[in-house]
Protein backbone atom coordinates (compact mmCIF):
# COMPACT_ATOMS: atom_id res chain seq x y z
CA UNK A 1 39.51 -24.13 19.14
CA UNK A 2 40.07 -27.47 17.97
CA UNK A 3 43.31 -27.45 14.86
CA UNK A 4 40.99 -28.00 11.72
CA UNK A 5 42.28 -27.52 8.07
CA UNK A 6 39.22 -27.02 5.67
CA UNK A 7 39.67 -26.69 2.16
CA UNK A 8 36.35 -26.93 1.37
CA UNK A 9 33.13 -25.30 1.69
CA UNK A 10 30.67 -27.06 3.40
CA UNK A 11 26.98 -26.05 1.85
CA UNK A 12 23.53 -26.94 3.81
CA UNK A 13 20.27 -25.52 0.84
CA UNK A 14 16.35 -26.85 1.61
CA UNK A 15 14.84 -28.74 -1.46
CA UNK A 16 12.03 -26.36 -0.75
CA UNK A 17 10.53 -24.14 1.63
CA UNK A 18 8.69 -25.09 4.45
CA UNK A 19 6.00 -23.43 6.46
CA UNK A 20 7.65 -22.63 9.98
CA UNK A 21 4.33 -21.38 12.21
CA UNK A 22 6.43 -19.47 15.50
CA UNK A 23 9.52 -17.41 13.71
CA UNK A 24 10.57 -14.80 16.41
CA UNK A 25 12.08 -12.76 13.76
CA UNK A 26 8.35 -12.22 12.55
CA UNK A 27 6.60 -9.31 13.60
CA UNK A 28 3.94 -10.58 16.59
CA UNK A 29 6.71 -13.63 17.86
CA UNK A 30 8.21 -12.49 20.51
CA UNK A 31 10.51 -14.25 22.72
CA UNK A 32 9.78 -13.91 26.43
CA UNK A 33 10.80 -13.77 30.07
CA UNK A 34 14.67 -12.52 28.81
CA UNK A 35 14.90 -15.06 25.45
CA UNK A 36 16.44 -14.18 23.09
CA UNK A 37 15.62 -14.55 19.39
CA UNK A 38 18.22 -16.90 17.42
CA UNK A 39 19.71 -16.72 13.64
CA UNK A 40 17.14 -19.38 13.10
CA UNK A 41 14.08 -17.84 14.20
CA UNK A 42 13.97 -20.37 17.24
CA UNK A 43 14.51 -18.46 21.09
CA UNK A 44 16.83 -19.60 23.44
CA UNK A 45 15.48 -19.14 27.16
CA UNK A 46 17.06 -18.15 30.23
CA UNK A 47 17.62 -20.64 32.91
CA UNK A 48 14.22 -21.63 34.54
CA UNK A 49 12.07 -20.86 31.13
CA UNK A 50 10.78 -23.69 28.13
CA UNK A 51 8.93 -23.86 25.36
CA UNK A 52 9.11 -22.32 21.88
CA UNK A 53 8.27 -18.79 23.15
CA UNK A 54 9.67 -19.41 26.32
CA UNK A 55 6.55 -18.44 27.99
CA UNK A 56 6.51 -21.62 30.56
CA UNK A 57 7.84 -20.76 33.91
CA UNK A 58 9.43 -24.96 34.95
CA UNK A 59 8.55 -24.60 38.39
CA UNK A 60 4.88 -24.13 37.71
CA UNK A 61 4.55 -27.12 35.35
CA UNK A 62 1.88 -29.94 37.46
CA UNK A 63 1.89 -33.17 37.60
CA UNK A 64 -1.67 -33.71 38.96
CA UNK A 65 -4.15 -31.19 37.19
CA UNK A 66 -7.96 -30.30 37.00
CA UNK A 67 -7.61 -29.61 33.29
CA UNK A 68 -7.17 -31.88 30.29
CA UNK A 69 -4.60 -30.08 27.92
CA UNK A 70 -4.78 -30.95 24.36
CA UNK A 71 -2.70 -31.51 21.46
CA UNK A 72 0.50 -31.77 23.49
CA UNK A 73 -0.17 -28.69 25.88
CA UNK A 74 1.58 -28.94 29.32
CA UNK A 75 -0.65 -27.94 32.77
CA UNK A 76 1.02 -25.96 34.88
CA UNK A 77 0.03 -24.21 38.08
CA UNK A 78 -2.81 -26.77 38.01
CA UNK A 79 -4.89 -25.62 35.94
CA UNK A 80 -3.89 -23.88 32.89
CA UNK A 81 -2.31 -25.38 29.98
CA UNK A 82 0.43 -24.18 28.12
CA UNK A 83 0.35 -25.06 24.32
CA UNK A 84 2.68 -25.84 21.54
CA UNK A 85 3.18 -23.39 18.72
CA UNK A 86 0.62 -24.54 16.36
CA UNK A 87 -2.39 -24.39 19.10
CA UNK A 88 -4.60 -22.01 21.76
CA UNK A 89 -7.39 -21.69 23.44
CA UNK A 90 -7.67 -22.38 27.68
CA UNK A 91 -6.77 -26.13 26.68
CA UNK A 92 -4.68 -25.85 23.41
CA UNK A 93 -7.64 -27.18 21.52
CA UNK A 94 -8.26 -24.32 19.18
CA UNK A 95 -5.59 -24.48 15.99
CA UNK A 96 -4.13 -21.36 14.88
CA UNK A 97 -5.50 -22.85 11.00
CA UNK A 98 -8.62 -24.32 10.29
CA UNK A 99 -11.71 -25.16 8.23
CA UNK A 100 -15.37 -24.74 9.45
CA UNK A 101 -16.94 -28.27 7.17
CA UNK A 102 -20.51 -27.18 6.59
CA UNK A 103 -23.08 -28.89 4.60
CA UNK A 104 -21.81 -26.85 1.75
CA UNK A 105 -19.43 -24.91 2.12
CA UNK A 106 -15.96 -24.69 3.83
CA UNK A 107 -14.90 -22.06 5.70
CA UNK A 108 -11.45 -21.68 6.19
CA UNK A 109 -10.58 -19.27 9.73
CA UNK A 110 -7.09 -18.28 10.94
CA UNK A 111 -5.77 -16.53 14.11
CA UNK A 112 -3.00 -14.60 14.17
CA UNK A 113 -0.92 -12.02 15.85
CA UNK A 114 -2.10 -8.42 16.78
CA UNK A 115 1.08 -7.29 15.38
CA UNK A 116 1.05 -9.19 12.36
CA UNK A 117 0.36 -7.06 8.91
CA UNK A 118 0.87 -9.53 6.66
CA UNK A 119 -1.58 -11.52 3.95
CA UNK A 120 -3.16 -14.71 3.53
CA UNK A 121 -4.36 -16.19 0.57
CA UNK A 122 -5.64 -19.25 -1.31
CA UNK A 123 -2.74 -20.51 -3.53
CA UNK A 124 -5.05 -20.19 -6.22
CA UNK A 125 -5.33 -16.31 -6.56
CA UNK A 126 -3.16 -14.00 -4.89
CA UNK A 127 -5.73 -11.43 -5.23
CA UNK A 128 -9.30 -13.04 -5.53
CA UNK A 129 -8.62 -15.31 -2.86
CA UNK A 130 -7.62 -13.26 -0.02
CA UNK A 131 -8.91 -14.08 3.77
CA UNK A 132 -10.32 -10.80 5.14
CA UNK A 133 -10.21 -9.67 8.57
CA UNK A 134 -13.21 -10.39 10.92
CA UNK A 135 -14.05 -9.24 14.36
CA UNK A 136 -12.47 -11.65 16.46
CA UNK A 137 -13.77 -14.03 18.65
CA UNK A 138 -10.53 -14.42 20.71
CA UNK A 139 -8.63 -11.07 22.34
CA UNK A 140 -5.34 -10.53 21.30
CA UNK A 141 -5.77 -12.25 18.33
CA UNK A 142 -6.55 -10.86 14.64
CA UNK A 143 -8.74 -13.12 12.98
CA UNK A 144 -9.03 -14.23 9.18
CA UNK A 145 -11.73 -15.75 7.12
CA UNK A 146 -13.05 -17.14 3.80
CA UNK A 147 -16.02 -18.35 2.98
CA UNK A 148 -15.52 -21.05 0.02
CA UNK A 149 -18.71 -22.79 -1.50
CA UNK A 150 -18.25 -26.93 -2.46
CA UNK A 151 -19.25 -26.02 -6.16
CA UNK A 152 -17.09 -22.92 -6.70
CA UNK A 153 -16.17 -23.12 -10.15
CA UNK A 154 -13.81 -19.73 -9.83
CA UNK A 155 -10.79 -19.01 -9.14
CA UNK A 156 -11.16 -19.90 -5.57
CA UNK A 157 -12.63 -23.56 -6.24
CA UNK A 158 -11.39 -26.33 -3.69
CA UNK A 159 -9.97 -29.69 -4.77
CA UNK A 160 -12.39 -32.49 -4.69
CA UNK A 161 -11.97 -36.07 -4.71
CA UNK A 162 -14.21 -38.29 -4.16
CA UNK A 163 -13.51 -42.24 -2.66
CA UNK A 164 -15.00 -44.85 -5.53
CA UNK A 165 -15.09 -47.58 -2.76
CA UNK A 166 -16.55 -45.79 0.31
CA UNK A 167 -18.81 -42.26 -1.51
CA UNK A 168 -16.40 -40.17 1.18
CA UNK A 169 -15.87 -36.73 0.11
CA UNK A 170 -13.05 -34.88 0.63
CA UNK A 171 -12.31 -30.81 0.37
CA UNK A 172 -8.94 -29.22 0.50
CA UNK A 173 -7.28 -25.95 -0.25
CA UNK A 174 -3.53 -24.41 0.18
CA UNK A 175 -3.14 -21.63 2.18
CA UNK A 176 -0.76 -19.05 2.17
CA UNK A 177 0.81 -16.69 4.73
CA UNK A 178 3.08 -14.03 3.97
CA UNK A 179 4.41 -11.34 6.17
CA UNK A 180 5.32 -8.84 4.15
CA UNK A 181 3.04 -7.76 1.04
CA UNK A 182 4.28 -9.10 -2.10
CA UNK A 183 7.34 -11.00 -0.88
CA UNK A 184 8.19 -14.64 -0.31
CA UNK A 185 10.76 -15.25 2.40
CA UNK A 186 12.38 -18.55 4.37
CA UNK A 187 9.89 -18.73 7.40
CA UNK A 188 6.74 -17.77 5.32
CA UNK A 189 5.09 -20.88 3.96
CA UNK A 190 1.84 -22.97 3.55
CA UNK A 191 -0.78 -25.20 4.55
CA UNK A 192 -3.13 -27.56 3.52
CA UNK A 193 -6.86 -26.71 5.18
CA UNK A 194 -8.98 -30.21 4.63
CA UNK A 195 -12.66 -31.27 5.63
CA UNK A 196 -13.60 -35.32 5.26
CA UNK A 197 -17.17 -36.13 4.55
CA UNK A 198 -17.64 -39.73 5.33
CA UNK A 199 -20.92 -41.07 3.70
CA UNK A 200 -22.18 -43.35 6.14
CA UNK A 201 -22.38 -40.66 8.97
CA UNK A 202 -21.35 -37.63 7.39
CA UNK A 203 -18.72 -37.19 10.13
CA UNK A 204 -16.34 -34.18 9.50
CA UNK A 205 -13.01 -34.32 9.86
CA UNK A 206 -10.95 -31.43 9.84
CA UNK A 207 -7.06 -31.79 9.28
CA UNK A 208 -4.10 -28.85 8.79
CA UNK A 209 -0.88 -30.53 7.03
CA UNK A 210 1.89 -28.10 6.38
CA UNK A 211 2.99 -27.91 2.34
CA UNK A 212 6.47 -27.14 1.82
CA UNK A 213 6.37 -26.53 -2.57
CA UNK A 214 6.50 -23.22 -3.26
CA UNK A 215 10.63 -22.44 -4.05
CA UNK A 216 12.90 -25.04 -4.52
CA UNK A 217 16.66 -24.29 -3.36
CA UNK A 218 19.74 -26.12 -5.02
CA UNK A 219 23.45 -25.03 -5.26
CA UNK A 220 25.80 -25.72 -7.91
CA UNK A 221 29.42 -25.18 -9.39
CA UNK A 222 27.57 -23.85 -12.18
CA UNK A 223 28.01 -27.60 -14.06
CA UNK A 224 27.38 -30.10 -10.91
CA UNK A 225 23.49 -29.66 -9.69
CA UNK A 226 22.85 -30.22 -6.11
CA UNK A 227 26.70 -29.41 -4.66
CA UNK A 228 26.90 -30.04 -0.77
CA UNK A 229 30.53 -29.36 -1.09
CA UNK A 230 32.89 -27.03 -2.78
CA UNK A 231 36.21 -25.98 -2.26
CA UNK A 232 36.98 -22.74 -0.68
CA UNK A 233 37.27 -19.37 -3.15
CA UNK A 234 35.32 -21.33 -6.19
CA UNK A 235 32.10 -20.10 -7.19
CA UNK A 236 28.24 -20.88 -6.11
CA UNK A 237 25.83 -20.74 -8.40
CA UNK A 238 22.35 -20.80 -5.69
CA UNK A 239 19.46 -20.59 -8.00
CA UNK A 240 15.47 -20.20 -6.56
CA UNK A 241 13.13 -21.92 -8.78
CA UNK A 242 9.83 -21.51 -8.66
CA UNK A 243 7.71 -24.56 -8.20
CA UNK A 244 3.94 -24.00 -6.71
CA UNK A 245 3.34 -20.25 -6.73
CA UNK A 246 0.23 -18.32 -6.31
CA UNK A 247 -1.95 -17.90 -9.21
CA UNK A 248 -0.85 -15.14 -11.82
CA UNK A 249 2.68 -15.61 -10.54
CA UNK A 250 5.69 -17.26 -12.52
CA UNK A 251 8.90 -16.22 -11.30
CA UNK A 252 10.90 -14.75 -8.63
CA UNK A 253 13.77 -12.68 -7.93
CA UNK A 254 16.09 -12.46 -4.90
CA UNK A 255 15.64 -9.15 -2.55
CA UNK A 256 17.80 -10.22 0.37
CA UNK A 257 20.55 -12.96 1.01
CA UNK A 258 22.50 -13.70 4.01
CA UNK A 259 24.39 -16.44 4.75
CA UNK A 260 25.32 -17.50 8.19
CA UNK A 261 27.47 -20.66 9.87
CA UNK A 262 27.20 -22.26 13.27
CA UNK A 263 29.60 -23.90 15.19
CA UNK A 264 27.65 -25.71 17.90
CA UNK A 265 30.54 -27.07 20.18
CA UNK A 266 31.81 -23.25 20.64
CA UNK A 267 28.36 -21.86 20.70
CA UNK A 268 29.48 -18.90 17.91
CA UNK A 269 27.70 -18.14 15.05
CA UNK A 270 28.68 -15.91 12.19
CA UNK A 271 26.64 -14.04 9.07
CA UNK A 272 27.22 -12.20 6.31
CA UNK A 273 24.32 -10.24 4.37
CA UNK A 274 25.07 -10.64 0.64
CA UNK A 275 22.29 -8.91 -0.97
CA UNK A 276 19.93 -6.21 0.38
CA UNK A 277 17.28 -4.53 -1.21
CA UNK A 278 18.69 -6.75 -4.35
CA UNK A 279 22.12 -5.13 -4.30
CA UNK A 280 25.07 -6.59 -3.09
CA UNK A 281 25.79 -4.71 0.30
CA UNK A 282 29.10 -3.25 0.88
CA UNK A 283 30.82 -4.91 3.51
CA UNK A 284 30.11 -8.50 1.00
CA UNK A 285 32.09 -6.57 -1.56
CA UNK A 286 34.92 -5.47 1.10
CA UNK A 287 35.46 -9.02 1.85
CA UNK A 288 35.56 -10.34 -1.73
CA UNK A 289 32.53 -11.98 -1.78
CA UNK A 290 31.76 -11.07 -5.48
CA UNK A 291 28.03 -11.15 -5.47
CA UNK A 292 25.81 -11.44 -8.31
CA UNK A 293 22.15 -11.31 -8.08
CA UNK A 294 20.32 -12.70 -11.29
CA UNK A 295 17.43 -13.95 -13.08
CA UNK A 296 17.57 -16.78 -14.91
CA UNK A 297 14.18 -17.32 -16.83
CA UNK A 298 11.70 -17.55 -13.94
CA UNK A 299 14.18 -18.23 -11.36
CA UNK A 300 16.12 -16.27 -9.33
CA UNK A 301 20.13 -16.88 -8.79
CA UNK A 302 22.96 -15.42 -6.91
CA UNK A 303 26.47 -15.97 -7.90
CA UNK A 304 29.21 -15.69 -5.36
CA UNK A 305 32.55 -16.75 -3.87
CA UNK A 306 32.63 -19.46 -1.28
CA UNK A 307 34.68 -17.72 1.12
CA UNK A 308 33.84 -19.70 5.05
CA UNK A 309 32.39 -17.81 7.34
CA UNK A 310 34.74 -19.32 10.11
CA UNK A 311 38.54 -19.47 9.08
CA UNK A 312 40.32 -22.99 9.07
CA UNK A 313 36.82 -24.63 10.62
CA UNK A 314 34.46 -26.87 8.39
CA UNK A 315 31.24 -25.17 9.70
CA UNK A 316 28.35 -25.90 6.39
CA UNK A 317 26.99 -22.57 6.08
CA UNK A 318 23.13 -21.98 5.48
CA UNK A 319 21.01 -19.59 4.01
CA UNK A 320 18.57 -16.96 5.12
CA UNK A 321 16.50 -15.38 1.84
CA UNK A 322 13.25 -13.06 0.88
CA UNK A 323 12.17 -13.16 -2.46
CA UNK A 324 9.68 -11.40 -4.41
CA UNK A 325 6.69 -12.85 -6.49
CA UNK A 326 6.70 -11.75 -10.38
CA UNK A 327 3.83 -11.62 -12.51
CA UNK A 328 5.96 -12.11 -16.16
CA UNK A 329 9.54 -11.68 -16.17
CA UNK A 330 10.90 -10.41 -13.06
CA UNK A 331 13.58 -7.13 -13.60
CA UNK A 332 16.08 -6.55 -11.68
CA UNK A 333 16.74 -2.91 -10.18
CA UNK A 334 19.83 -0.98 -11.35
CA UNK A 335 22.20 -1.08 -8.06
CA UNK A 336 25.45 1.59 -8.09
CA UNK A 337 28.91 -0.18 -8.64
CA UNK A 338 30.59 -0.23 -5.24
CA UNK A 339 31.94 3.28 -3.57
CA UNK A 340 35.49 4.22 -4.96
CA UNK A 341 38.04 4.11 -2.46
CA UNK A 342 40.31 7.31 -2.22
CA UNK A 343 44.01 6.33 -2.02
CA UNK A 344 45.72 7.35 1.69
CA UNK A 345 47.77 10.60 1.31
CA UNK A 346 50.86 9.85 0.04
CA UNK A 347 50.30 6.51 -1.49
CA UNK A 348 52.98 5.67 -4.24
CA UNK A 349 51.86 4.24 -7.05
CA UNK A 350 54.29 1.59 -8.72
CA UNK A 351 52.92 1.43 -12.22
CA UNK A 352 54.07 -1.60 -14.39
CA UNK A 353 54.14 -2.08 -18.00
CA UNK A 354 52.27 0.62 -19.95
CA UNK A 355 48.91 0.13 -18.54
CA UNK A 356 45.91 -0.42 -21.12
CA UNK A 357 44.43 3.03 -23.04
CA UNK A 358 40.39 3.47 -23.17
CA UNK A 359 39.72 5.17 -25.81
């Protein structure tokens, strides 16, 4: 390894969260043909294999083919297409997240996983607004739907606007998926489900954006906002503020926290899980870590020791997080103090001074 001398601790936080539609570490996002799943959710393939899934064989891909793949799908074997994450269908031109624009209403659909158990939602109402499962149209896929009338006045309305110049109409709505019940974590996220009405044809267009403003992330000395660098053994203050969270909810708190480096050039990568099940885990307190999971008003902050992750290498170090959604105040569960460590038999103790007295 190359002779670095870090004193400091290199920090790499998101301004917010952003929607990230193929995690392998999700339930239903498998890696295949031998890849394996990565720290960041993203496979690595085994020699011969591409694409995000690694589900395209190279030697198969075709140069001439008798199908037209869409949206950046590549033909292979002549005739089939293999698509990018966000599309599928036989020539990628069916989105995983989309709107039906009828006269009046908009129907918003989804496809996902078999495997997934998750919800989705309008941003709106976590409750009120939920997609239900249909029968689906595609095999192998669940599908989602919801139904949402122009002049909804609820709690499910969409956001109009209309163009002053032109009469166009447009419809939009954020959409939420979660994949676990209740919690928030870094490769859940949102999207923005549109439908254009143009006045002078009343063409539809349809349009997905991905929204990335639900939790912002910043990291601090606990005086200077927005640290990307600390020295090594002071103290992080990483706080989770809440900034566009579905309706009825106004805070979170932090369930798990690991932190993990990555040192390209030698291919290693190293983690540490801080907090688990909102306690701080043992092996973080072996190592000095000194967690302390918080809430602070309607955000959520941990408070720890910047110890690297690589020793004498100036690797930034990242953050993997879940979080849960609070309706009020969120409260924090009561975690035991760390085990007590029996001292080896026949340990001498060399007591100094006259010790302090509880009383």
């Amino acid at each position: 390894m190359p002779p670095f001398i870090s004193h400091f601790f290199l920090l790499s936080t998101f301004a917010s969260l952003a929607l990230c539609s193929f995690y392998c570490k999700n339930p239903g996002y498998p890696c295949l043909n031998g890849g394996t799943c990565l720290y960041n959710g993203e496979c690595n393939c085994t020699s011969g294999f591409r694409g995000f899934n690694c589900g395209l064989d190279s030697s198969t891909i075709s140069a001439a083919c008798t199908v037209e793949c869409h949206n950046k799908g590549i033909c292979y074997n002549g005739d089939k297409c293999y698509c990018t994450k966000d599309y599928m269908g036989p020539t990628c031109q069916q989105a995983y997240d989309f709107a039906d624009c009828n006269k009046s209403s908009m129907k918003i659909k989804a496809y996902r996983p078999t495997e997934f158990n998750g919800e989705m939602f309008l941003m709106q109402s976590m409750f009120g607004c939920k997609l239900a499962e249909v029968t689906s149209t595609i095999a192998g896929y669940k599908q989602y739907e919801l139904d949402v009338p122009h002049d909804s006045t609820g709690p499910c309305k969409l956001k109009k606007t209309i163009d002053a110049t032109t009469g166009d109409v447009h419809f939009e709505v954020n959409v939420s998926t979660i994949h676990h019940a209740g919690q928030f974590g870094m490769y859940d996220g949102l999207k923005t489900v549109s439908c254009h009405y143009s006045s002078r044809d009343q063409a539809i267009v349809k349009d997905v954006t991905n929204q990335d403003l639900i939790v912002s992330v910043t990291a601090s000395d606990g005086s200077t906002p927005n640290l990307q660098e600390i020295p090594s053994n002071d103290v992080i203050h990483l706080t989770f503020k809440p900034v566009n969270l579905p309706g009825g909810y106004k805070a979170v708190k932090i369930l798990d926290l690991e932190m993990y480096s990555v040192v390209e050039q030698w291919n290693e990568i190293n983690s540490m899980v801080l907090l688990k099940d909102q306690c701080m885990t043992q092996k973080a307190d072996e190592l000095g870590y000194s967690v302390s999971n918080e809430v602070d008003g309607t955000s959520g902050r941990a408070i720890l020791k910047a110890i690297p992750l690589f020793e004498n290498v100036p690797a930034p170090v990242h953050f993997n997080y879940r979080l849960r959604f609070c309706r009020n105040r969120c409260i924090l569960k009561s975690c035991a103090s760390p085990s007590l460590k029996p001292m080896p038999k026949g340990e001498i103790f060399k007591h100094q001074g006259q010790g302090i007295r509880i009383v």
